[in-house]
Protein backbone atom coordinates (compact mmCIF):
# COMPACT_ATOMS: atom_id res chain seq x y z
CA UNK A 1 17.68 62.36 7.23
CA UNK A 2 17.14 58.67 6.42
CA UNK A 3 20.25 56.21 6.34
CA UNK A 4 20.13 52.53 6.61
CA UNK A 5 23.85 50.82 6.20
CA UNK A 6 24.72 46.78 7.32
CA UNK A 7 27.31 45.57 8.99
CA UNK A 8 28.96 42.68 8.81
CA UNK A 9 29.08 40.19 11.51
CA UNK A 10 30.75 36.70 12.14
CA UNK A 11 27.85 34.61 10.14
CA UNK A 12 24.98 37.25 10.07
CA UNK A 13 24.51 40.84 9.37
CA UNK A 14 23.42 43.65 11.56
CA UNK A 15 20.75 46.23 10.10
CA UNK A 16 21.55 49.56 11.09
CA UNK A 17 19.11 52.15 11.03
CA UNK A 18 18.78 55.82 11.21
CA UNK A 19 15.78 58.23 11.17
CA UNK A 20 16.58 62.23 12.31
CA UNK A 21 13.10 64.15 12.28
CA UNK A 22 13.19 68.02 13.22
CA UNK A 23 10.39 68.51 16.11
CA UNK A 24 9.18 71.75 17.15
CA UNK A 25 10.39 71.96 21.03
CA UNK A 26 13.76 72.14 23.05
CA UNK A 27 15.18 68.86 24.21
CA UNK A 28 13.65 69.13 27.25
CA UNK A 29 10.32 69.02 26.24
CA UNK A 30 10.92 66.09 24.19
CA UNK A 31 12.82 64.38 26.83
CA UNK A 32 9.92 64.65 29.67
CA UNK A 33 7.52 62.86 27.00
CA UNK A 34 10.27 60.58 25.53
CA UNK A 35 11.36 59.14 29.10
CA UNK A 36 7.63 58.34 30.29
CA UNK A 37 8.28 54.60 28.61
CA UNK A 38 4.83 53.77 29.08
CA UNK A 39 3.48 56.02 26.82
CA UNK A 40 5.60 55.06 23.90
CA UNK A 41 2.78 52.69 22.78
CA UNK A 42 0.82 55.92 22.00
CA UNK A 43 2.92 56.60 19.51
CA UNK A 44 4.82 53.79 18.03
CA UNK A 45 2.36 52.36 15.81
CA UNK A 46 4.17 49.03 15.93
CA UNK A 47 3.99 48.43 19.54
CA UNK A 48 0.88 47.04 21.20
CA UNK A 49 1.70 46.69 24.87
CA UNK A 50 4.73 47.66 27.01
CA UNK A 51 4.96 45.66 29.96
CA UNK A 52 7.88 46.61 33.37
CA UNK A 53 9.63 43.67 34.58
CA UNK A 54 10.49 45.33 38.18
CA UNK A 55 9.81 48.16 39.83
CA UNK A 56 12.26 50.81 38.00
CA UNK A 57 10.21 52.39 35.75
CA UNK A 58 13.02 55.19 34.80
CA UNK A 59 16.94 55.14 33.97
CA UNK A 60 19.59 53.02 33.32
CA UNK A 61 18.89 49.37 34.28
CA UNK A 62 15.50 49.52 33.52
CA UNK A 63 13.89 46.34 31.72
CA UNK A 64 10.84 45.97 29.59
CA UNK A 65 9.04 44.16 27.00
CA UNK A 66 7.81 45.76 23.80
CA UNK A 67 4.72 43.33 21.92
CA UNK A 68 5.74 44.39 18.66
CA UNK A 69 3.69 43.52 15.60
CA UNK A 70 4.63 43.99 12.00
CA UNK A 71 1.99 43.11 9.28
CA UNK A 72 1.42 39.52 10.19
CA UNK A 73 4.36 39.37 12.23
CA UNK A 74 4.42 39.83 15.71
CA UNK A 75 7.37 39.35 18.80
CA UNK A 76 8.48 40.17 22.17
CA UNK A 77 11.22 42.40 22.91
CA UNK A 78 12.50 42.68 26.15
CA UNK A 79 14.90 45.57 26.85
CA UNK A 80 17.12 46.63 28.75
CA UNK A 81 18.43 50.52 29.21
CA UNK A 82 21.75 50.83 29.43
CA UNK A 83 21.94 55.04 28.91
CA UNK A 84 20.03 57.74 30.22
CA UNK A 85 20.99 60.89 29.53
CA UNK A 86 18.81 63.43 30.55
CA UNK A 87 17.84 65.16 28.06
CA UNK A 88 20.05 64.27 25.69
CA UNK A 89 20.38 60.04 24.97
CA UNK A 90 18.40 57.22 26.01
CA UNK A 91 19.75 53.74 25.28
CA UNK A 92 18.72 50.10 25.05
CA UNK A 93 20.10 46.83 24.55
CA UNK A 94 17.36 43.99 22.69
CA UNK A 95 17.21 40.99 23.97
CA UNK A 96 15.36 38.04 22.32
CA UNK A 97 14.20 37.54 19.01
CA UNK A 98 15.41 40.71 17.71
CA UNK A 99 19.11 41.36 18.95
CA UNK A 100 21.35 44.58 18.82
CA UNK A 101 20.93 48.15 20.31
CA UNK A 102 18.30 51.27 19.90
CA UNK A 103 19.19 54.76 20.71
CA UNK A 104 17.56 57.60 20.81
CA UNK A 105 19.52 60.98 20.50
CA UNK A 106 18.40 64.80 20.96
CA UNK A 107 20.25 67.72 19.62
CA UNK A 108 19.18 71.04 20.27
CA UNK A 109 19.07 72.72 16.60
CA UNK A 110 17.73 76.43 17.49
CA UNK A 111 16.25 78.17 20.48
CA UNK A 112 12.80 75.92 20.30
CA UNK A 113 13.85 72.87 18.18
CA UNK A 114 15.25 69.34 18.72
CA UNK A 115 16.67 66.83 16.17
CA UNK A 116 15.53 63.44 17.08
CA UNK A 117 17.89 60.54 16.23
CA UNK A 118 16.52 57.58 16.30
CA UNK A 119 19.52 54.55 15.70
CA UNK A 120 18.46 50.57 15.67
CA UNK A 121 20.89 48.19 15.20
CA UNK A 122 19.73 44.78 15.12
CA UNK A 123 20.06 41.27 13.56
CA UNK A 124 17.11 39.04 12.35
CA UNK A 125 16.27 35.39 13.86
CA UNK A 126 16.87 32.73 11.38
CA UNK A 127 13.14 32.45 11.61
CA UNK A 128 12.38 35.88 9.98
CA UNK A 129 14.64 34.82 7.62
CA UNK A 130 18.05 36.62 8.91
CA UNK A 131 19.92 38.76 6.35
CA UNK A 132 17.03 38.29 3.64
CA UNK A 133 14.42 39.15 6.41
CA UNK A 134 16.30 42.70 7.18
CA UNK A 135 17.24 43.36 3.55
CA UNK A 136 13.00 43.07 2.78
CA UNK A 137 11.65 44.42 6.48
CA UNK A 138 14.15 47.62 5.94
CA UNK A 139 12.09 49.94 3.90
CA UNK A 140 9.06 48.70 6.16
CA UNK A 141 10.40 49.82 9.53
CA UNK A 142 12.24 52.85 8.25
CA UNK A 143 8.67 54.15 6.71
CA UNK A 144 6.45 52.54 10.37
CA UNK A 145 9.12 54.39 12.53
CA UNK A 146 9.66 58.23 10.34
CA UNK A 147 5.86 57.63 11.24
CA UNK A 148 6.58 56.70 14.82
CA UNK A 149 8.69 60.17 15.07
CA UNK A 150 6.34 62.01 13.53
CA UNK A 151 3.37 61.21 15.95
CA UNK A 152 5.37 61.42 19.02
CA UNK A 153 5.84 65.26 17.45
CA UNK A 154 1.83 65.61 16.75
CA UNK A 155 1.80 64.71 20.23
CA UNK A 156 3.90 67.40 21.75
CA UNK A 157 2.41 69.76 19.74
CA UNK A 158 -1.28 68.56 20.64
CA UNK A 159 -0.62 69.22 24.43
């Protein structure tokens, strides 16, 4: 399942994004992969380093920052988690260039299966060009993170 929608803000609008990808293994399994945060650069293609600010490396009130890079374009996102879930939703707020809100959701879908949500809502800096940047970045991250989902399931199944 593949949705993107836009909402409208005060000045700006917020890109919404949805991926769902079927993966092969009960939530749990997911989960114990999906909360090791420093592994996510393994399989988000997008991210190049993942950097703790603290100690907490797990749970709600942990803080990173993502070095994200896009084509030519690249940013820091620093994050915050404001839900975890276990095994079921892990939550973060963005702070910095890119604001809004990522979630990640599992739903058990059979005895050995998860559905993996993934939901970004987030508005463009003026600089990448604000509603025109998210109208023409859209069908770039939806295809960069379907791929992200996918690997993180080539990855369970490698193990």
């Amino acid at each position: 399942m593949l949705g993107v929608s836009y909402r409208k803000g005060p000045s700006v609008r917020r890109m919404k994004v949805t991926l769902s990808l079927d993966i092969p293994f009960e939530p749990s399994t997911v989960w114990d992969e999906l909360e090791q945060l420093e592994q996510h650069i393994t399989w988000m293609a997008d991210a190049e380093t993942l950097t703790f600010v603290g100690a907490q490396r797990r749970g709600v009130g942990t803080e990173i920052v993502v070095v994200t890079k896009v084509g030519p374009f690249r940013t820091r996102d620093h994050l915050r988690f404001t839900r975890w879930s276990v095994p079921a939703v892990m939550a973060a707020e963005h702070h910095g260039p890119f604001v809004g809100m990522g979630r990640f959701t599992l739903d058990p879908i059979g005895p050995n299966a998860t559905r993996f949500t993934w939901t970004e809502q987030i508005r463009f800096p003026w600089y990448l060009g604000a509603n025109l940047g998210a109208l023409v970045a859209r069908p770039i991250l939806r295809r960069i993170w379907i791929g992200n989902l996918q690997r993180l399931s080539d990855r369970l199944s490698s193990r």
